[in-house]
C-alpha atoms as a PDB file:
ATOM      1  CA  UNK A   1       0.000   0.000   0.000  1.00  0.00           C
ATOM      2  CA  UNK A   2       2.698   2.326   0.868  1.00  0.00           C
ATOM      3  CA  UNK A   3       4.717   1.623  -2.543  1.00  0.00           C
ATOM      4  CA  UNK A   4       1.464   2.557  -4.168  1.00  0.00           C
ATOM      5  CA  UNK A   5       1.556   6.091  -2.399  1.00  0.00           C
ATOM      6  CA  UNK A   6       4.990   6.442  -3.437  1.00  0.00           C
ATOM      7  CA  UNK A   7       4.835   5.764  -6.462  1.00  0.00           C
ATOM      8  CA  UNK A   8       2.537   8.981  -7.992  1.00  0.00           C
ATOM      9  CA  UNK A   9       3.665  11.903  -6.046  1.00  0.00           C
ATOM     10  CA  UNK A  10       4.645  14.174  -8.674  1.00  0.00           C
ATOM     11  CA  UNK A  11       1.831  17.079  -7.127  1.00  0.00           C
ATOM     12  CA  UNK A  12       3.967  16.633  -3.383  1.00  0.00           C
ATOM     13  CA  UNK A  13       6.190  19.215  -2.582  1.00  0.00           C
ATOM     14  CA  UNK A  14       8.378  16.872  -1.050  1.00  0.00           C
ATOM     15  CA  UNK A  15       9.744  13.860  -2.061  1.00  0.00           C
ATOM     16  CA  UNK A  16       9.945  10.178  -1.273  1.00  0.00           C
ATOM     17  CA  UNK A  17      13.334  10.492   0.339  1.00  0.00           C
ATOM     18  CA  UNK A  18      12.076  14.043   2.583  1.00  0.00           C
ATOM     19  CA  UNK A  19       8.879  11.812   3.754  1.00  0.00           C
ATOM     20  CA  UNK A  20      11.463   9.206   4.910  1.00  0.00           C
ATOM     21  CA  UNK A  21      13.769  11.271   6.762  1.00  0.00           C
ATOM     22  CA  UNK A  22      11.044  13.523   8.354  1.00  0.00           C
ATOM     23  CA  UNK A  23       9.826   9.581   9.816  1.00  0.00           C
ATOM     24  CA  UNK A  24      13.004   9.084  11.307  1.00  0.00           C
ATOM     25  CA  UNK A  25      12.812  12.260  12.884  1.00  0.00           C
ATOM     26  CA  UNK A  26      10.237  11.898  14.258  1.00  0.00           C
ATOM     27  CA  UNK A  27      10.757   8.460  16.003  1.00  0.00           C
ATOM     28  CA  UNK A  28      13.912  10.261  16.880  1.00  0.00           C
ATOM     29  CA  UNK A  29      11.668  12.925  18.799  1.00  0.00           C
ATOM     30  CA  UNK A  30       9.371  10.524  20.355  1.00  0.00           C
ATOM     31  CA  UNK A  31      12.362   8.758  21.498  1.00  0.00           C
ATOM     32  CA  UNK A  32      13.502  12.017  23.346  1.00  0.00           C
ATOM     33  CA  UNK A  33       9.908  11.807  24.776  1.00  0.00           C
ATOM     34  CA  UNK A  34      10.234   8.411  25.946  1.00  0.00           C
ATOM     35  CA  UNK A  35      13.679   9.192  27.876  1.00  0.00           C
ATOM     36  CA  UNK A  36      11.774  12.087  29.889  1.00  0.00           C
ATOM     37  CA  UNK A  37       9.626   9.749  31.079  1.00  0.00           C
ATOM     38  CA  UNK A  38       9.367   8.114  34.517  1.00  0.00           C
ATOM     39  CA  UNK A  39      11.181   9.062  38.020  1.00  0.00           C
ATOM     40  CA  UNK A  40       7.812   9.493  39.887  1.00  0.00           C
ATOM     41  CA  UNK A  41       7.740   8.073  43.373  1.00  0.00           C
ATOM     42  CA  UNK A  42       5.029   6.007  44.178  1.00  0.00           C
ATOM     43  CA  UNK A  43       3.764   7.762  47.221  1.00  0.00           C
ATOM     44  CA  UNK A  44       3.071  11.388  46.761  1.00  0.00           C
ATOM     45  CA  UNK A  45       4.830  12.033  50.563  1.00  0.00           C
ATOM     46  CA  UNK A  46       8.004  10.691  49.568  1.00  0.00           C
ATOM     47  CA  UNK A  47      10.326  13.053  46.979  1.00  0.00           C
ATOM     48  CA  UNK A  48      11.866  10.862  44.760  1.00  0.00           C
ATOM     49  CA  UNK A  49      15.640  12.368  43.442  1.00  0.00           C
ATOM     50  CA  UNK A  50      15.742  10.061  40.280  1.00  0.00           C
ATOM     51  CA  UNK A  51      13.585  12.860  38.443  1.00  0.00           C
ATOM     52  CA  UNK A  52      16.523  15.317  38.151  1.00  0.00           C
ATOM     53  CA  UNK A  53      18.973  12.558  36.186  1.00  0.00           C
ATOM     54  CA  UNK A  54      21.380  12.733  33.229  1.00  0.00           C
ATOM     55  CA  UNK A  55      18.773  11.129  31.488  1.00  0.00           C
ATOM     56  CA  UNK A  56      15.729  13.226  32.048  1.00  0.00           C
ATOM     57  CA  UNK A  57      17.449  16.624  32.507  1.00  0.00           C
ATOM     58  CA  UNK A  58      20.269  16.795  29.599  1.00  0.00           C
ATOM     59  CA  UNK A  59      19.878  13.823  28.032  1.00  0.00           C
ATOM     60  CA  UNK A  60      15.969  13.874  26.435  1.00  0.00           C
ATOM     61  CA  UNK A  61      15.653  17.427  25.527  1.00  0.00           C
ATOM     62  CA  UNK A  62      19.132  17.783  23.663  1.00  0.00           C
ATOM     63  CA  UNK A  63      17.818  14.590  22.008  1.00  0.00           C
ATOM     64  CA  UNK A  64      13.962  16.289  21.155  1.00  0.00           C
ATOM     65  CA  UNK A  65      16.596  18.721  20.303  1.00  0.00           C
ATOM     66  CA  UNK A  66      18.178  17.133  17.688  1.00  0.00           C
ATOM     67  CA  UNK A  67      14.983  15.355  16.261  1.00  0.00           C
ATOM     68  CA  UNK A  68      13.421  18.561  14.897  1.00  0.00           C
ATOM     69  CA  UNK A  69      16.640  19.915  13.818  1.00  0.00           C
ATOM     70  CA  UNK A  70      17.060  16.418  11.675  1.00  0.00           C
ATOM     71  CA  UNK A  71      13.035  17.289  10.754  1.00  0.00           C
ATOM     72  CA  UNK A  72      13.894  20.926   9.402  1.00  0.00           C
ATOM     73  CA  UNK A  73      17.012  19.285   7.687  1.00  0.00           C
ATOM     74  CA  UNK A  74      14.820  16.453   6.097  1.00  0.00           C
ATOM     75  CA  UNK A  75      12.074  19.210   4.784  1.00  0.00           C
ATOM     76  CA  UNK A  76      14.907  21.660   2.956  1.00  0.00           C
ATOM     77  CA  UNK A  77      17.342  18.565   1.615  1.00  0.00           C
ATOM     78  CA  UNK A  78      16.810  18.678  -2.020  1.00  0.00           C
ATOM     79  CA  UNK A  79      15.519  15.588  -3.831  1.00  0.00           C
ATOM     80  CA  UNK A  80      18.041  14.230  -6.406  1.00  0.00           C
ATOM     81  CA  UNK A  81      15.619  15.102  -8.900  1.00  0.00           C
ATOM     82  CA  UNK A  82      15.638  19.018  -8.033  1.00  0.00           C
ATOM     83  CA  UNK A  83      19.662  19.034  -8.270  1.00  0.00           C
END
């Protein structure tokens, strides 16, 4: 089904190649989601420190980061086509 969409998009502004990369990108920002998750304690009394880690603080948003940089990257690269 997919090959089928692929196969006519002569009308899109972006090509085969763009619509792949902006999919990695975004599994590359969900994945940045993902890492943020977590760290809660499991009764509200008790402060749990494991929500400030590497991980949730640094880690995850340079990585979110990063995804919709790649995303803006994968909508301006140029289809061979265009070159």
């Amino acid at each position: 089904m997919a090959k089928k969409y692929f196969e006519n998009m002569e009308g899109f502004a972006l090509g085969k190649e763009n619509l792949k990369l902006m999919v990695i990108g975004l599994v590359i920002i969900v994945i940045g989601f993902l890492l943020m998750t977590g760290g809660k304690s499991n009764d509200p009394s008790v402060f749990n420190p494991e929500i400030f880690s590497f991980q949730r603080i640094t880690l995850a948003p340079m990585v979110v980061l990063f995804g919709f940089v790649f995303e803006i990257f994968a909508i301006m690269k140029k289809t061979k086509s265009e070159k």
